[in-house]
Each structure stands twice: as C-alpha cells, then as structure tokens.
N, C-alpha and C. Protein backbone atom coordinates (compact mmCIF):
# COMPACT_ATOMS: atom_id res chain seq x y z
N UNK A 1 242.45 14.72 128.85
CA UNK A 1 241.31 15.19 128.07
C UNK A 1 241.52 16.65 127.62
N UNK A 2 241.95 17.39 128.14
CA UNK A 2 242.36 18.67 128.28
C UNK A 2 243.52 18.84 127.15
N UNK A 3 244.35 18.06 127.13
CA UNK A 3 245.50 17.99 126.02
C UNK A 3 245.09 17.90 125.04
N UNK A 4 243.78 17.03 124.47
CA UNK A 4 243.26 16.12 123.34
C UNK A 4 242.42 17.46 122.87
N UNK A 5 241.33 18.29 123.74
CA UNK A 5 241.30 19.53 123.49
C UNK A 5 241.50 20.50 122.71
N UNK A 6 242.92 20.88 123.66
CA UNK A 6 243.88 21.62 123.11
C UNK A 6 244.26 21.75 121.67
N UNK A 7 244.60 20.18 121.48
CA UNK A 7 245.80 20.13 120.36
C UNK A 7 244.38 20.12 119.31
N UNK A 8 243.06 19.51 119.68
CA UNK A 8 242.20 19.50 118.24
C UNK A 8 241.91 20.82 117.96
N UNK A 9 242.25 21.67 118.62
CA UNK A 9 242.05 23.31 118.59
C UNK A 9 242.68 24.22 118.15
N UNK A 10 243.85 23.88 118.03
CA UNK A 10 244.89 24.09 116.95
C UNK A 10 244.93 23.54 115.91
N UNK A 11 244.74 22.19 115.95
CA UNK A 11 244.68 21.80 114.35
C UNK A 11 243.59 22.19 113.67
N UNK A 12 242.30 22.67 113.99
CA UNK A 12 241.26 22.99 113.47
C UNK A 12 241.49 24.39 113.22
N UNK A 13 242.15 25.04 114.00
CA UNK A 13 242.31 27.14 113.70
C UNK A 13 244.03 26.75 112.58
N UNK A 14 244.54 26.13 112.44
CA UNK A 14 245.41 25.75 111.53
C UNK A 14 244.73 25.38 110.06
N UNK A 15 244.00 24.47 109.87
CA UNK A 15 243.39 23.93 109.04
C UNK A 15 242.18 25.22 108.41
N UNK A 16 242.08 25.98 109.32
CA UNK A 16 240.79 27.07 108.64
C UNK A 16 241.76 27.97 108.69
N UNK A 17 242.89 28.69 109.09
CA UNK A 17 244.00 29.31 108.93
C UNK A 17 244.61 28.91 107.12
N UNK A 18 244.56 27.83 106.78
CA UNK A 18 244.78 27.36 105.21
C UNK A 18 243.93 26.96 104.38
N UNK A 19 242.62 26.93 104.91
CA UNK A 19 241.58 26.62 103.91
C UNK A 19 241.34 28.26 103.49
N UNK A 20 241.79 29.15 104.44
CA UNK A 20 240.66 30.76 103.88
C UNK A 20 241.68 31.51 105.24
N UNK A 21 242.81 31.71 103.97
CA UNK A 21 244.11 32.90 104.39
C UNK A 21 243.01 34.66 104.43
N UNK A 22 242.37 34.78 103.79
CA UNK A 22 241.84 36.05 103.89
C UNK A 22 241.26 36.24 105.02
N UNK A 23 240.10 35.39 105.04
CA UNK A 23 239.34 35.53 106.80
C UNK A 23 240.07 35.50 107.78
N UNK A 24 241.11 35.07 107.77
CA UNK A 24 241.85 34.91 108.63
C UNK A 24 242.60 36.17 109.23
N UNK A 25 243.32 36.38 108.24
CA UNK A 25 244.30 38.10 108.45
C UNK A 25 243.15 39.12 108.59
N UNK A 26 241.92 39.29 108.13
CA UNK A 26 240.76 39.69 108.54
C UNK A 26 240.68 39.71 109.98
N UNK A 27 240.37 38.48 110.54
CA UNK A 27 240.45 38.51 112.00
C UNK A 27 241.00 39.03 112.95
N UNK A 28 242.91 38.44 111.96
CA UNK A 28 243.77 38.91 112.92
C UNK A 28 244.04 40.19 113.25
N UNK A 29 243.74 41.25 111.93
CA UNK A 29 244.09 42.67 111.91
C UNK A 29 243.44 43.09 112.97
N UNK A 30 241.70 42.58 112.94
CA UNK A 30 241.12 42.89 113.45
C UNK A 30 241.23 42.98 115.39
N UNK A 31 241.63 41.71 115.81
CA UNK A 31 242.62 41.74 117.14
C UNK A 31 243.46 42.35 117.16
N UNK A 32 244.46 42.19 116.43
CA UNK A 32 245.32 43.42 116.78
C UNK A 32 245.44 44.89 116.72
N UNK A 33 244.32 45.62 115.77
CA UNK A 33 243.95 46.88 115.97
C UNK A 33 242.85 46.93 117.41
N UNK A 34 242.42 45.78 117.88
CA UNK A 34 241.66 46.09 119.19
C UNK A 34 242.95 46.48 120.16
N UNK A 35 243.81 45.22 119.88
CA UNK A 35 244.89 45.19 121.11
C UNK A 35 245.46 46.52 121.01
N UNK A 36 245.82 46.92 119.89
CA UNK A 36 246.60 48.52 119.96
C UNK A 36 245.52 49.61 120.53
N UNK A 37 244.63 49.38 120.54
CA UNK A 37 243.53 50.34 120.70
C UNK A 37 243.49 50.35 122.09
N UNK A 38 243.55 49.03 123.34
CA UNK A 38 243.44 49.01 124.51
C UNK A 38 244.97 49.93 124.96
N UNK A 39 246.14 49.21 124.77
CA UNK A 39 247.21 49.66 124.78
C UNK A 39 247.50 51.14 124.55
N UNK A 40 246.94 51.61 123.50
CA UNK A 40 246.65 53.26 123.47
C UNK A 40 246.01 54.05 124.83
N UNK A 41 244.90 53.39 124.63
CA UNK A 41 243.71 54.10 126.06
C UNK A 41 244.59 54.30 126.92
N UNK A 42 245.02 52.64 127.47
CA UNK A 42 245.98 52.59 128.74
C UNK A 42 247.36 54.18 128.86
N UNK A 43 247.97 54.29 127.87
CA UNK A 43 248.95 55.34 127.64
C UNK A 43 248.44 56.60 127.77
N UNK A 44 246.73 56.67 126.97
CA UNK A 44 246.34 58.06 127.25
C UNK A 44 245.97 58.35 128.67
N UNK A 45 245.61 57.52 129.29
CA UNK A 45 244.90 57.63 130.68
C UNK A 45 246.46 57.69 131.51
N UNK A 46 247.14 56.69 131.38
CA UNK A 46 248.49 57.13 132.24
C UNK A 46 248.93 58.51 132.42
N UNK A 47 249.30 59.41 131.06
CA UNK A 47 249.32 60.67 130.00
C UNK A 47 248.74 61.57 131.69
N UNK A 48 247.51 61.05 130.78
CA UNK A 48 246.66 61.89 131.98
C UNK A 48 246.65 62.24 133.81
N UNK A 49 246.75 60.85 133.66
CA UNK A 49 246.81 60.73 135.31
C UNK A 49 248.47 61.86 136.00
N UNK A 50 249.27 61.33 135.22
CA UNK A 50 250.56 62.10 135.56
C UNK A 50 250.44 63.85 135.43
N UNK A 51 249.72 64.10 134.20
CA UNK A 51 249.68 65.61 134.16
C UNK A 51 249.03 66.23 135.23
C-alpha cells in the first residue's frame, strides 16, 4: 500500500511538474533558497562558536 502511495506521488508532482513548469521552479527556487539559508545560519553560528 505504501508503494502504490509512493509511486501515485510522483506521478502526480511529475504530471503538475509538466502541466505548469513555472509554479514549479517557483517552488523549487523557493526550497532551495530556504535550504541555502539554513546551511548559511548553520556556518554563521559554527563561525561563531569557534571565535
């Protein structure tokens, strides 16, 4: 059940991935300027901790 899931969960973020390419890279930028943003903190606070 878990497999059946899965895979309709991909085909559905696939299928809206090609119905609407804009919203999409929208999104993604959008995660990945979060992810760089955590990844930053983490470096400044390391930065810190060492000085």
């Amino acid at each position: 059940m878990k497999k059946i899931i899965g895979w309709t969960l991909v085909i559905l973020t696939l299928f809206y991935i090609g119905k609407n390419p804009g919203p999409a890279a929208d999104i993604a930028k959008s995660v990945g300027a979060g992810v760089a943003d955590i990844f930053h903190n983490i470096g400044v606070f390391i930065s810190d901790l060492a000085s």
